[in-house]
N, C-alpha and C. Protein backbone atom coordinates (compact mmCIF):
# COMPACT_ATOMS: atom_id res chain seq x y z
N UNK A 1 151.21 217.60 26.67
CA UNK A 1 150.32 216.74 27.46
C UNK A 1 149.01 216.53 26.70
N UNK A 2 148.70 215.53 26.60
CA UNK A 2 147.40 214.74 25.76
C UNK A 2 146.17 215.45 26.78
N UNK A 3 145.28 216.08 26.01
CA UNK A 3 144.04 216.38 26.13
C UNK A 3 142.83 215.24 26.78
N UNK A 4 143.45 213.97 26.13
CA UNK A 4 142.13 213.11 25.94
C UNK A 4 142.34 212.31 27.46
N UNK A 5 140.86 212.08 28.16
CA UNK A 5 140.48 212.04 28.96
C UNK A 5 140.28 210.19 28.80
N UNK A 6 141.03 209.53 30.02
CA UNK A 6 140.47 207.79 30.03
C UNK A 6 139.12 207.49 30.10
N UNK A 7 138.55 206.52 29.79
CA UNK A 7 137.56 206.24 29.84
C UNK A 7 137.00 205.47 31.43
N UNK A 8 136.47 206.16 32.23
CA UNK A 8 135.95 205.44 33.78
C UNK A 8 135.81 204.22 34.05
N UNK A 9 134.62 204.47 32.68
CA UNK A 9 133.20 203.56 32.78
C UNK A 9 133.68 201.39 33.44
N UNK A 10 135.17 201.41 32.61
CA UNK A 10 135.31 199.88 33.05
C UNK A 10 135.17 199.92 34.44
N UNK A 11 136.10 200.28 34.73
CA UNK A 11 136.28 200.77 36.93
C UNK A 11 134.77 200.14 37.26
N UNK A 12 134.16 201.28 37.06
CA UNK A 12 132.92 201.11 37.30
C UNK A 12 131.98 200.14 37.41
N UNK A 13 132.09 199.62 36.16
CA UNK A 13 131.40 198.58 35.58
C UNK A 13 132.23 197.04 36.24
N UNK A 14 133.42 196.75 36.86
CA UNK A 14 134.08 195.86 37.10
C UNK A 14 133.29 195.76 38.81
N UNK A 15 133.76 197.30 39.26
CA UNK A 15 133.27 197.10 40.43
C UNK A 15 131.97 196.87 41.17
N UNK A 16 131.06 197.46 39.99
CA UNK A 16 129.65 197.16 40.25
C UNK A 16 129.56 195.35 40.29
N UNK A 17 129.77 194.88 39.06
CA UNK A 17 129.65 193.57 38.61
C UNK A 17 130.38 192.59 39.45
N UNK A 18 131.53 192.68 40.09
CA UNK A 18 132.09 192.11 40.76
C UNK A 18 131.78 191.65 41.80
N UNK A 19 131.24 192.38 43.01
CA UNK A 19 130.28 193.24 43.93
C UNK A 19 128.93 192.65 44.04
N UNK A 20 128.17 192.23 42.64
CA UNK A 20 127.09 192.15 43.00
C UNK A 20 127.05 190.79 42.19
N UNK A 21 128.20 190.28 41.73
CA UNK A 21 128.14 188.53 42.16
C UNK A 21 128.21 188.19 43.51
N UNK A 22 128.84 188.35 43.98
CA UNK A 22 129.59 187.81 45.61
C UNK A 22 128.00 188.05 46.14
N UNK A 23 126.82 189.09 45.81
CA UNK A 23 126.53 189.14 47.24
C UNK A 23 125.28 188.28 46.71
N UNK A 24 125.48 187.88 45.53
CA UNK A 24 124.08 186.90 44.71
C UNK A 24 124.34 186.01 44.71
N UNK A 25 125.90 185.35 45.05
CA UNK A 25 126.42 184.00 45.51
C UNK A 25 125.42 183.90 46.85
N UNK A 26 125.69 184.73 47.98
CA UNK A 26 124.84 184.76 49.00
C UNK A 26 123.68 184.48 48.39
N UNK A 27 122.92 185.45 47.98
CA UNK A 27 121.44 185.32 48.01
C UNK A 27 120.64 184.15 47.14
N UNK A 28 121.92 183.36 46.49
CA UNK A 28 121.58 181.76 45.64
C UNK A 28 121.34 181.05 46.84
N UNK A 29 122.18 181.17 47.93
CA UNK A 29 122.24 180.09 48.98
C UNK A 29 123.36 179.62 49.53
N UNK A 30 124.62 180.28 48.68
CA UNK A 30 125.65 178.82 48.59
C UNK A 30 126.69 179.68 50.22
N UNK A 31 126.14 180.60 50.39
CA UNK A 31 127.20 181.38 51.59
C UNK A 31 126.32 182.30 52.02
N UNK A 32 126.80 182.41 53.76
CA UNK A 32 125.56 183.70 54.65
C UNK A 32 126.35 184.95 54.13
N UNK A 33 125.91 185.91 54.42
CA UNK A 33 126.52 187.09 54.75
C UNK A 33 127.87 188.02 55.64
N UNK A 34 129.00 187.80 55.37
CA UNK A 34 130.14 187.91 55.79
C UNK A 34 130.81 189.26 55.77
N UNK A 35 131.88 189.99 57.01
CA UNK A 35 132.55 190.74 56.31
C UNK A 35 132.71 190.97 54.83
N UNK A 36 133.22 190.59 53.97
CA UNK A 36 134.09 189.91 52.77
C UNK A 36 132.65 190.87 51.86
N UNK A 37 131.42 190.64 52.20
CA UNK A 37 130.50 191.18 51.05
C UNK A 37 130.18 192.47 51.79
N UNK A 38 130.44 192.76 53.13
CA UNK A 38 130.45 194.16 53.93
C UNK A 38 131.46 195.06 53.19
N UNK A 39 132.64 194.64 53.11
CA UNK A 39 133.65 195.14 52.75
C UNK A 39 133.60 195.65 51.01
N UNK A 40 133.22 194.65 50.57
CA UNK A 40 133.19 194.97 49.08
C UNK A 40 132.45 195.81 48.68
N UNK A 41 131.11 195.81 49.27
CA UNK A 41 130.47 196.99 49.10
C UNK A 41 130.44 197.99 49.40
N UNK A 42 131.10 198.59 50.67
CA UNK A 42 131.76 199.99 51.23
C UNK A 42 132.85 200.14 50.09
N UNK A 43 133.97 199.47 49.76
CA UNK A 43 134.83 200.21 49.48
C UNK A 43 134.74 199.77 47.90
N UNK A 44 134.64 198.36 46.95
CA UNK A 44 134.55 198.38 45.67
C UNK A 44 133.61 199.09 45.16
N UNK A 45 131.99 198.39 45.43
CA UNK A 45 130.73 198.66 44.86
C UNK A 45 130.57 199.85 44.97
N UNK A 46 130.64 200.68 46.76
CA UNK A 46 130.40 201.95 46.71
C UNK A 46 131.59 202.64 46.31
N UNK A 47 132.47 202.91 46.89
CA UNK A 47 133.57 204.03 46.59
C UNK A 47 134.32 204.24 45.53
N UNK A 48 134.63 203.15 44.81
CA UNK A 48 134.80 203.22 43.61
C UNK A 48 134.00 203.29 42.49
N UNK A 49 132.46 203.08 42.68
CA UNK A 49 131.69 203.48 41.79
C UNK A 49 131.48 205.49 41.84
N UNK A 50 131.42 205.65 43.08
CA UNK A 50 131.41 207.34 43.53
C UNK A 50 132.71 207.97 42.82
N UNK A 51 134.06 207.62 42.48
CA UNK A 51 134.37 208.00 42.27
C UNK A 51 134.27 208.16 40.52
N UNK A 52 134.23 206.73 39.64
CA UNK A 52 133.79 206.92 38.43
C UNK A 52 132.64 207.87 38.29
N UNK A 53 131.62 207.80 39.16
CA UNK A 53 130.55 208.97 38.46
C UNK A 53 131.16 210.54 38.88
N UNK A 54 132.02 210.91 39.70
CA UNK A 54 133.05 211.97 39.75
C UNK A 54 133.87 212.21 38.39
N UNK A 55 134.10 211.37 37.64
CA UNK A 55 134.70 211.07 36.57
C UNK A 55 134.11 211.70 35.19
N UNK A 56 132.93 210.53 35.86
CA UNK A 56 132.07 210.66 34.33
C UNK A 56 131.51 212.61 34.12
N UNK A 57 131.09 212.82 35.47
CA UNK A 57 131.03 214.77 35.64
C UNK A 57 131.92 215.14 34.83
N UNK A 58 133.15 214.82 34.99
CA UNK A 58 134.46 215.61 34.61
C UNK A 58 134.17 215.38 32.60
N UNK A 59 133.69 213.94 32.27
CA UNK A 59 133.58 213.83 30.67
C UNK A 59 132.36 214.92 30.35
N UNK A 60 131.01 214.98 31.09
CA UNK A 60 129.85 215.89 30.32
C UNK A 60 129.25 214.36 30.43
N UNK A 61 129.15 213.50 30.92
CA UNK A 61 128.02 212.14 30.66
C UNK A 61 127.82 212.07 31.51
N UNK A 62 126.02 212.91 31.23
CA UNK A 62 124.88 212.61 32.30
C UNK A 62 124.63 211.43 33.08
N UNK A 63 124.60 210.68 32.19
CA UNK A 63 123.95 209.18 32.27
C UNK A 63 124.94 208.50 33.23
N UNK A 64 126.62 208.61 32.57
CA UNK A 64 127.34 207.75 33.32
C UNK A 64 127.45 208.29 34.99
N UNK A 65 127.33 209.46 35.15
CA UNK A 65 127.24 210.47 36.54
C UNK A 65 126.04 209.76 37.25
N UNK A 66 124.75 209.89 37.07
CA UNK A 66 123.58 209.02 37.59
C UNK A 66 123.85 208.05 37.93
N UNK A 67 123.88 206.87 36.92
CA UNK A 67 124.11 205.52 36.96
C UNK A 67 125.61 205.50 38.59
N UNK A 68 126.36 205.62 38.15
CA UNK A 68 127.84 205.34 38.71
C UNK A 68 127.66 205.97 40.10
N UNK A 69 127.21 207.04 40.28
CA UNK A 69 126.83 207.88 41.96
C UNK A 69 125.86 207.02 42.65
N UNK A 70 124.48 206.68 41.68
CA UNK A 70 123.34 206.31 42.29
C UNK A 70 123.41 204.60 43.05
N UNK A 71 124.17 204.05 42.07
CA UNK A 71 124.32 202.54 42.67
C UNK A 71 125.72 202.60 43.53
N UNK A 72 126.56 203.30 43.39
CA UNK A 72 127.99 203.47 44.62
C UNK A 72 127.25 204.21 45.64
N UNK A 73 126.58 204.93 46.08
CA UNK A 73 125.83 205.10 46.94
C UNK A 73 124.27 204.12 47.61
N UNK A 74 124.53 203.28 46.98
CA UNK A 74 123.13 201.97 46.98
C UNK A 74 123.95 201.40 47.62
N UNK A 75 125.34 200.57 47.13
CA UNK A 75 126.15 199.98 47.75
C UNK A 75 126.23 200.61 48.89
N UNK A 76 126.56 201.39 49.41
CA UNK A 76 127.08 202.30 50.81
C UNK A 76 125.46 202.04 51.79
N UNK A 77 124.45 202.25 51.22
CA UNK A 77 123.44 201.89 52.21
C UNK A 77 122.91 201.08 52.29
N UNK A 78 122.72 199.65 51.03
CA UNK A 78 123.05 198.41 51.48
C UNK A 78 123.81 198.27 52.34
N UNK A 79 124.63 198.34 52.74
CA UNK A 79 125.71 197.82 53.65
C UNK A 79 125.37 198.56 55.40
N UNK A 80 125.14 200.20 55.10
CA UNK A 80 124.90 200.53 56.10
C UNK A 80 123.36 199.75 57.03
N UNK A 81 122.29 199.27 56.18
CA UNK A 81 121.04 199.10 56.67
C UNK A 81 121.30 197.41 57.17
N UNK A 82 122.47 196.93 57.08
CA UNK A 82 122.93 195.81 57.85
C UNK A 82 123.61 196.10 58.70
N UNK A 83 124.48 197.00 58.77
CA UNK A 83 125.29 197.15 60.00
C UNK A 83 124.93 197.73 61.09
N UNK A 84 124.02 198.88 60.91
CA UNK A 84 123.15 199.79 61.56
C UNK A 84 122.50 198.93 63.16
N UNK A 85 121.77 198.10 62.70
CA UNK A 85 121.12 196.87 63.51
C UNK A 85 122.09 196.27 64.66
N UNK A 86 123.34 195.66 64.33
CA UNK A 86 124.10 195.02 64.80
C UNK A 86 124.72 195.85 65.95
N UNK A 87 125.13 197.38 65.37
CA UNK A 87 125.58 198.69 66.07
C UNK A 87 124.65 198.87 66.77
N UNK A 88 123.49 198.71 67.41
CA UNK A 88 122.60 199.38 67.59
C UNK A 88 122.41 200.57 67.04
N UNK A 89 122.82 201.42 66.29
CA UNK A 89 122.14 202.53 65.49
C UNK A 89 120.44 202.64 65.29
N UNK A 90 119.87 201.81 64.70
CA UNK A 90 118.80 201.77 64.60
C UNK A 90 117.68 200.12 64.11
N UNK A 91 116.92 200.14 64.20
CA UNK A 91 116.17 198.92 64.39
C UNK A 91 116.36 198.18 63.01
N UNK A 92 116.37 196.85 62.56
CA UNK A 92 116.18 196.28 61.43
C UNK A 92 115.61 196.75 60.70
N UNK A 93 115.24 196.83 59.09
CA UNK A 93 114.23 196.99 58.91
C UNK A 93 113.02 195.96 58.36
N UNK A 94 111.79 195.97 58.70
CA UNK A 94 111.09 194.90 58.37
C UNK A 94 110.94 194.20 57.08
N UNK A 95 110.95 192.85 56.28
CA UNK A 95 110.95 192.62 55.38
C UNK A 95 110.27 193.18 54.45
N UNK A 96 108.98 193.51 54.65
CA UNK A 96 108.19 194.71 53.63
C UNK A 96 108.45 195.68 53.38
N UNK A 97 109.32 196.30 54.25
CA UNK A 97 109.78 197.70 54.25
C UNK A 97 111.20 197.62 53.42
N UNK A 98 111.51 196.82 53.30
CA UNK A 98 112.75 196.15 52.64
C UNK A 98 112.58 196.25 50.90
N UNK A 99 111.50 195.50 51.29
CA UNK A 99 111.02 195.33 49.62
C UNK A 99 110.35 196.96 49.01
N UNK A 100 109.76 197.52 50.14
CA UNK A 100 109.94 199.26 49.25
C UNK A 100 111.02 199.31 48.46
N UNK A 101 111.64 199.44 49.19
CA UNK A 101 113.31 199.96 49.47
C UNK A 101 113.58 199.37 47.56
N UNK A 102 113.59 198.65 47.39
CA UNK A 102 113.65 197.37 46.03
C UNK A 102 112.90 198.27 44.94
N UNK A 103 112.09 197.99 45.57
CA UNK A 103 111.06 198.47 44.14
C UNK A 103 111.60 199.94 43.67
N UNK A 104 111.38 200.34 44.76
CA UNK A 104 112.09 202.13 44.43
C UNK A 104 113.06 201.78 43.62
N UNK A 105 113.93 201.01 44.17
CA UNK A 105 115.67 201.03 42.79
C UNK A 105 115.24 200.60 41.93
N UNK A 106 114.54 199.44 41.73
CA UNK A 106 114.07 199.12 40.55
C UNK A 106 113.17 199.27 39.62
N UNK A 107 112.45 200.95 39.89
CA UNK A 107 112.27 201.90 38.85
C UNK A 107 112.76 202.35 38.54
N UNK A 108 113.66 203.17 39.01
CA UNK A 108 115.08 204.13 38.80
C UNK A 108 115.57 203.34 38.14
N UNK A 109 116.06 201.82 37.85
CA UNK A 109 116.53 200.95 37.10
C UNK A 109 115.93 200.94 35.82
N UNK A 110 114.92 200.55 36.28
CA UNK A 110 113.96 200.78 34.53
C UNK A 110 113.97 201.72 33.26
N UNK A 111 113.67 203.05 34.26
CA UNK A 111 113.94 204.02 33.94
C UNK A 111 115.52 204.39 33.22
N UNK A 112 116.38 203.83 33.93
CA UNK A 112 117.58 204.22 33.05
C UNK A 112 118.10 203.34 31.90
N UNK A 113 117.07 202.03 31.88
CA UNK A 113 117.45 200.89 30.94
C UNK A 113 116.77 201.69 29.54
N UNK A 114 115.90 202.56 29.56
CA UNK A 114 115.52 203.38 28.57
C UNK A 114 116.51 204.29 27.86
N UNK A 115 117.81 204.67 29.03
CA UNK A 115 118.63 205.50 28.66
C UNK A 115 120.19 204.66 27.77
N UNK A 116 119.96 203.49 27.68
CA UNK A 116 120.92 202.50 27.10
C UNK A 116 120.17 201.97 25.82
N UNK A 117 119.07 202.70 25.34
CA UNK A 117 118.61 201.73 24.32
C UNK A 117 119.25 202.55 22.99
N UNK A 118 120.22 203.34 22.68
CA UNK A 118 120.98 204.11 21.54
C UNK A 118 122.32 203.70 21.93
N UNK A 119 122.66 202.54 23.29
CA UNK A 119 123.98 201.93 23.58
C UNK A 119 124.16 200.82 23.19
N UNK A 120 125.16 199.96 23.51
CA UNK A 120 125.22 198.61 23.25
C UNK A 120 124.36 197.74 23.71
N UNK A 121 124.46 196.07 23.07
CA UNK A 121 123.43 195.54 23.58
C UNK A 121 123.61 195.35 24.92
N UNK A 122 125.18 194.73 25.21
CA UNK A 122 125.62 194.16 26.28
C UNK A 122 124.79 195.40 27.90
N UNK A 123 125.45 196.74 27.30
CA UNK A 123 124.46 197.37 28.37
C UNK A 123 123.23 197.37 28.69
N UNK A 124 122.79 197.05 27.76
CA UNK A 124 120.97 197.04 27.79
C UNK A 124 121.03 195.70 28.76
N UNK A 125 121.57 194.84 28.03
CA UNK A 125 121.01 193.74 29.33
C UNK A 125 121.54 193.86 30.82
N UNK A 126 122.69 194.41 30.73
CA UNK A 126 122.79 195.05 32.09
C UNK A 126 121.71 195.92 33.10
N UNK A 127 120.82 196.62 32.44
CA UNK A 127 120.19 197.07 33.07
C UNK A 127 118.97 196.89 33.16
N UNK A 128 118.48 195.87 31.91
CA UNK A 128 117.27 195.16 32.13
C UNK A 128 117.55 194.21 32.98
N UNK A 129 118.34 193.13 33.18
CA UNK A 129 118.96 192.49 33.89
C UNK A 129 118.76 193.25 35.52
N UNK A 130 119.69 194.21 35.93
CA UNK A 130 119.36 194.75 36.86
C UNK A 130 118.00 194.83 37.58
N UNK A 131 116.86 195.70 36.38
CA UNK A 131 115.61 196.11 36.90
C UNK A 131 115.03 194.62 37.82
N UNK A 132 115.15 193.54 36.51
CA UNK A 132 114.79 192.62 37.39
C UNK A 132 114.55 191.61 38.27
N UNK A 133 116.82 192.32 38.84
CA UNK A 133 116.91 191.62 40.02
C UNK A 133 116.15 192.50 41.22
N UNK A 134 116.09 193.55 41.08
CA UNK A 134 115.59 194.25 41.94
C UNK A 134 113.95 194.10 42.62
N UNK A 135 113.38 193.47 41.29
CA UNK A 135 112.06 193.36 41.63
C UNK A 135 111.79 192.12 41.85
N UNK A 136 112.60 191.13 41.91
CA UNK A 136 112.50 190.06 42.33
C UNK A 136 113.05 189.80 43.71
N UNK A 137 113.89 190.60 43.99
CA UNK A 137 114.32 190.74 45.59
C UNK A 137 113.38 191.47 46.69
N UNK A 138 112.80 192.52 45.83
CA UNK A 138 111.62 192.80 46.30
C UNK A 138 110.38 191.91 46.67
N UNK A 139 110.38 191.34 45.43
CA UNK A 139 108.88 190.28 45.60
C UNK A 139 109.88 188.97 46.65
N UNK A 140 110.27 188.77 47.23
CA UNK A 140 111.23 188.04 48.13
C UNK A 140 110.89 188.37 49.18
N UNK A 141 111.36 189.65 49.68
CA UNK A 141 110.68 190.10 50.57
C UNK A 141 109.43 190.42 51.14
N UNK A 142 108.64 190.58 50.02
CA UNK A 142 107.20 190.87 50.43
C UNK A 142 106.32 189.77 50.31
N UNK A 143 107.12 188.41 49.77
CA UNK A 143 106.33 187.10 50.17
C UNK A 143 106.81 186.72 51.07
N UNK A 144 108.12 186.35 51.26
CA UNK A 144 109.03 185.64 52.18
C UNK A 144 109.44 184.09 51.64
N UNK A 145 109.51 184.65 49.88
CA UNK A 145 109.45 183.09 49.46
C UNK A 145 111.31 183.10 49.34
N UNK A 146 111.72 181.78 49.56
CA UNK A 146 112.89 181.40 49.78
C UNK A 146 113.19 181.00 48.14
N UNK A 147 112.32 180.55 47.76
CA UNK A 147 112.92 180.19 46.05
C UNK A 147 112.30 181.63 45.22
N UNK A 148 112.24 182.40 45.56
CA UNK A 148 112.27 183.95 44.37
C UNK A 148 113.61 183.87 45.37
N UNK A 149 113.98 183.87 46.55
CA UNK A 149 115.34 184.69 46.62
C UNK A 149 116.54 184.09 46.07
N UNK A 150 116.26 182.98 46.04
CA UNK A 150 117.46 182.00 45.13
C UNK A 150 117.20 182.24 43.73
N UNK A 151 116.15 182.32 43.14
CA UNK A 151 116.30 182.73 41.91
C UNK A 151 116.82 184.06 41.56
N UNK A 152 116.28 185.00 42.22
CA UNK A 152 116.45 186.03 42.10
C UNK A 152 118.62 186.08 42.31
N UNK A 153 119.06 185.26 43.07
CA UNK A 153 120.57 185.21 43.32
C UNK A 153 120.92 184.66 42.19
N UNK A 154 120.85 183.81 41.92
CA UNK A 154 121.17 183.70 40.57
C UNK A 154 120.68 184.50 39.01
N UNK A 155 119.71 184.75 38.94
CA UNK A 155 119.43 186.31 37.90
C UNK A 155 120.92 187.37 38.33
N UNK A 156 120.82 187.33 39.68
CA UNK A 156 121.95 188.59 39.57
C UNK A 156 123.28 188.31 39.30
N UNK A 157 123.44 186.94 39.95
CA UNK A 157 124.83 186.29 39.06
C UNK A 157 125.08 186.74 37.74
N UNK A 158 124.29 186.48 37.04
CA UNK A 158 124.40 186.48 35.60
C UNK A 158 124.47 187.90 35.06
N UNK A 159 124.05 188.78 35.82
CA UNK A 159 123.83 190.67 35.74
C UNK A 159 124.78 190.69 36.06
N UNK A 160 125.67 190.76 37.29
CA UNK A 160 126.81 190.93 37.72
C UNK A 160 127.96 190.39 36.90
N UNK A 161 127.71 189.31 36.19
CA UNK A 161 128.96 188.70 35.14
C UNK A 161 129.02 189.39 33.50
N UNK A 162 127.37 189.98 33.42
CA UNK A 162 127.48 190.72 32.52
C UNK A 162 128.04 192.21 32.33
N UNK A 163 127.79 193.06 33.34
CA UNK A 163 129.04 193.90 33.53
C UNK A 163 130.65 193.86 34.14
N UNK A 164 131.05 192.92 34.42
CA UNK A 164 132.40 192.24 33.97
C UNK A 164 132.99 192.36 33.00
N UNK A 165 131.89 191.14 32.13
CA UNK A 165 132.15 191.26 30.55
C UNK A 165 132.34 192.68 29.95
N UNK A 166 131.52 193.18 30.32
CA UNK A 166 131.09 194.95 29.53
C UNK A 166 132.57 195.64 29.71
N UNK A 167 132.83 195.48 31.17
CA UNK A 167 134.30 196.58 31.81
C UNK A 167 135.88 195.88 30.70
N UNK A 168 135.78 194.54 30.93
CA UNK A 168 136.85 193.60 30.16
C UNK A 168 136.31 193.87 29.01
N UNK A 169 135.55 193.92 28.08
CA UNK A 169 135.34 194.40 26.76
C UNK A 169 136.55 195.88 26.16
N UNK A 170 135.56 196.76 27.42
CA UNK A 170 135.82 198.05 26.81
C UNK A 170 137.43 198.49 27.26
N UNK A 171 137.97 197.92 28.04
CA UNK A 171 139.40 197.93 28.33
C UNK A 171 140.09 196.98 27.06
N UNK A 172 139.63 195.97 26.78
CA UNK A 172 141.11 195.25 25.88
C UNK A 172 140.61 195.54 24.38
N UNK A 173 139.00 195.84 24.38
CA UNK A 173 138.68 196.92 23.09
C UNK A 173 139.70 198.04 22.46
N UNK A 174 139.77 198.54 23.87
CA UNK A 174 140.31 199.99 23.61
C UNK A 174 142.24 199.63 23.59
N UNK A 175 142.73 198.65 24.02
CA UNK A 175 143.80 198.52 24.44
C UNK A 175 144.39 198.16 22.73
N UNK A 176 143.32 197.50 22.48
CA UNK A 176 144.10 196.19 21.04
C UNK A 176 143.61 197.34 20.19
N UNK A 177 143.01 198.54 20.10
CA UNK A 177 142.43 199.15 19.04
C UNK A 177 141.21 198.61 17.70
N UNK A 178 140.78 197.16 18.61
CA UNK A 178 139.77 196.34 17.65
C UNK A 178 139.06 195.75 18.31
N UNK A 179 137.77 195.43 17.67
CA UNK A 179 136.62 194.11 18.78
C UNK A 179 137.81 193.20 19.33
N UNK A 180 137.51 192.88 20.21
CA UNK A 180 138.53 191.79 21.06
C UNK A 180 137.14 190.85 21.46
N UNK A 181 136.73 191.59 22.06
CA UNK A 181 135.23 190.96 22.99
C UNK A 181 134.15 191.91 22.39
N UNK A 182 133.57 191.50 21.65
CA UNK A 182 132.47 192.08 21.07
C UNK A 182 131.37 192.44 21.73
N UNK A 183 130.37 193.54 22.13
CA UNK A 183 129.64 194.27 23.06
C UNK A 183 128.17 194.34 22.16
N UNK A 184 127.74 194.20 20.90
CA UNK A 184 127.04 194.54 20.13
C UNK A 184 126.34 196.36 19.80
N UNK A 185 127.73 196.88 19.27
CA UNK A 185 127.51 197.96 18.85
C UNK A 185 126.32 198.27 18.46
N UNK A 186 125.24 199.18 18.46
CA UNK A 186 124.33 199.77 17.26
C UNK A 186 125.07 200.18 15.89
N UNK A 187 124.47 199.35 14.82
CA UNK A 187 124.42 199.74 13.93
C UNK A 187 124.66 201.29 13.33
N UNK A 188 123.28 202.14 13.48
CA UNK A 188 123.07 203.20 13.06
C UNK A 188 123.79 204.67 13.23
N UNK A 189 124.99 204.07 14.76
CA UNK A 189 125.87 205.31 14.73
C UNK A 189 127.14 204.73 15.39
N UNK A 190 128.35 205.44 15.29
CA UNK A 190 129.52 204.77 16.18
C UNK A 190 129.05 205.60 17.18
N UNK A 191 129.55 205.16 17.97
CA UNK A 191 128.91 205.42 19.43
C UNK A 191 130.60 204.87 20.38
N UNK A 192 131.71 204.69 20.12
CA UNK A 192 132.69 204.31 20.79
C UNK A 192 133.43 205.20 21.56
N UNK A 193 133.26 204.54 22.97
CA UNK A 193 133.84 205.77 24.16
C UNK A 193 132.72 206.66 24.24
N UNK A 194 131.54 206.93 23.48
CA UNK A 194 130.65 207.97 23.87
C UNK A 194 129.20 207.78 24.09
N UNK A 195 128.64 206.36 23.80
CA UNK A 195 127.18 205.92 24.47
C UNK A 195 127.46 206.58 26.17
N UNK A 196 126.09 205.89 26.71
CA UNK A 196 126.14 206.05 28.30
C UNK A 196 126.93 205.10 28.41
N UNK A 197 128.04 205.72 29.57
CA UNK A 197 128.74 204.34 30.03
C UNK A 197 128.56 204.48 31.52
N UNK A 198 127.62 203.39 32.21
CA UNK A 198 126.63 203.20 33.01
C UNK A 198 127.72 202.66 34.49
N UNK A 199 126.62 202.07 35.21
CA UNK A 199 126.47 200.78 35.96
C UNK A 199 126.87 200.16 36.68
């Protein structure tokens, strides 16, 4: 029996990205808020990201454990801080209080876009990308401007299609044994199968 351990990180990276088109289709304008983006985020965005960072524990990668727990659990309370309201559970929360909520992830975002800069490029923009959908959903909320939230839906379109790309990279990468879809390696070290694999 083979020793060597699959690589998570696509899972991950498909389900994050997948996940957080659909709900930036919403937040462009073009669709309200539906089961369909309830759903995806309980069980793609969150549960299957929880389980890749279960995964990534099992490799020794810090980074991919953080990343993969912290946003599959974002997903899970996104979702809960909409449903909560409807249940009566507990009160809305106010648009400013919303935009905390933002900013907070999108330091923690920042912060880990520091931890992708010895990774590929494609990740880096994933998570610069990220930081600043976050802070633009934030500043959304704490103006109440309707065009940062459409922009801001579309910024995440493009974040969300970029870890797609990243997950479909590193699967038909690894499948064909050659660049298939090119990710922009660093130079200065191979780093394959063993950068942070995030997101």
């Amino acid at each position: 029996m083979s020793g060597k351990l699959a690589n998570p990180a696509p899972l991950g990276l498909i389900s994050f990205g997948m996940t957080t088109v659909l709900l930036n289709i919403h937040n462009a304008g073009f669709f309200p808020v539906s089961s369909m983006i309830l759903a995806m985020g309980l069980c793609y965005g969150g549960l299957a990201q929880v389980f890749v960072g279960v995964m990534e524990f099992r490799k020794g990668n810090t980074f991919g454990l953080t990343a993969f727990m912290s946003y599959g659990l974002f997903w899970w309370s996104l979702v809960l801080l909409m449903i909560f309201p409807a249940l009566g559970v507990a009160d809305a929360t106010p648009p400013a209080f919303m935009g905390c909520y933002l900013v907070l992830w999108g330091i923690f975002t920042a912060f880990m876009y520091f931890g992708t800069l010895k990774a590929n490029k494609v990740l880096q923009f994933i998570f610069g990308s990220l930081a600043v959908l976050f802070f633009l959903l934030a500043a959304r909320d704490f103006t109440g401007s309707a065009l940062i939230g459409k922009l801001a839906g579309f910024e995440g379109i493009i974040c969300g299609a970029s870890a797609m790309y990243l997950a479909m990279a590193e699967v038909l990468n690894e499948q064909y044994g050659r660049t298939v879809l090119p990710v922009g390696e660093p130079k200065a070290e191979a780093l394959t199968n063993s950068h942070p694999q995030q997101a």
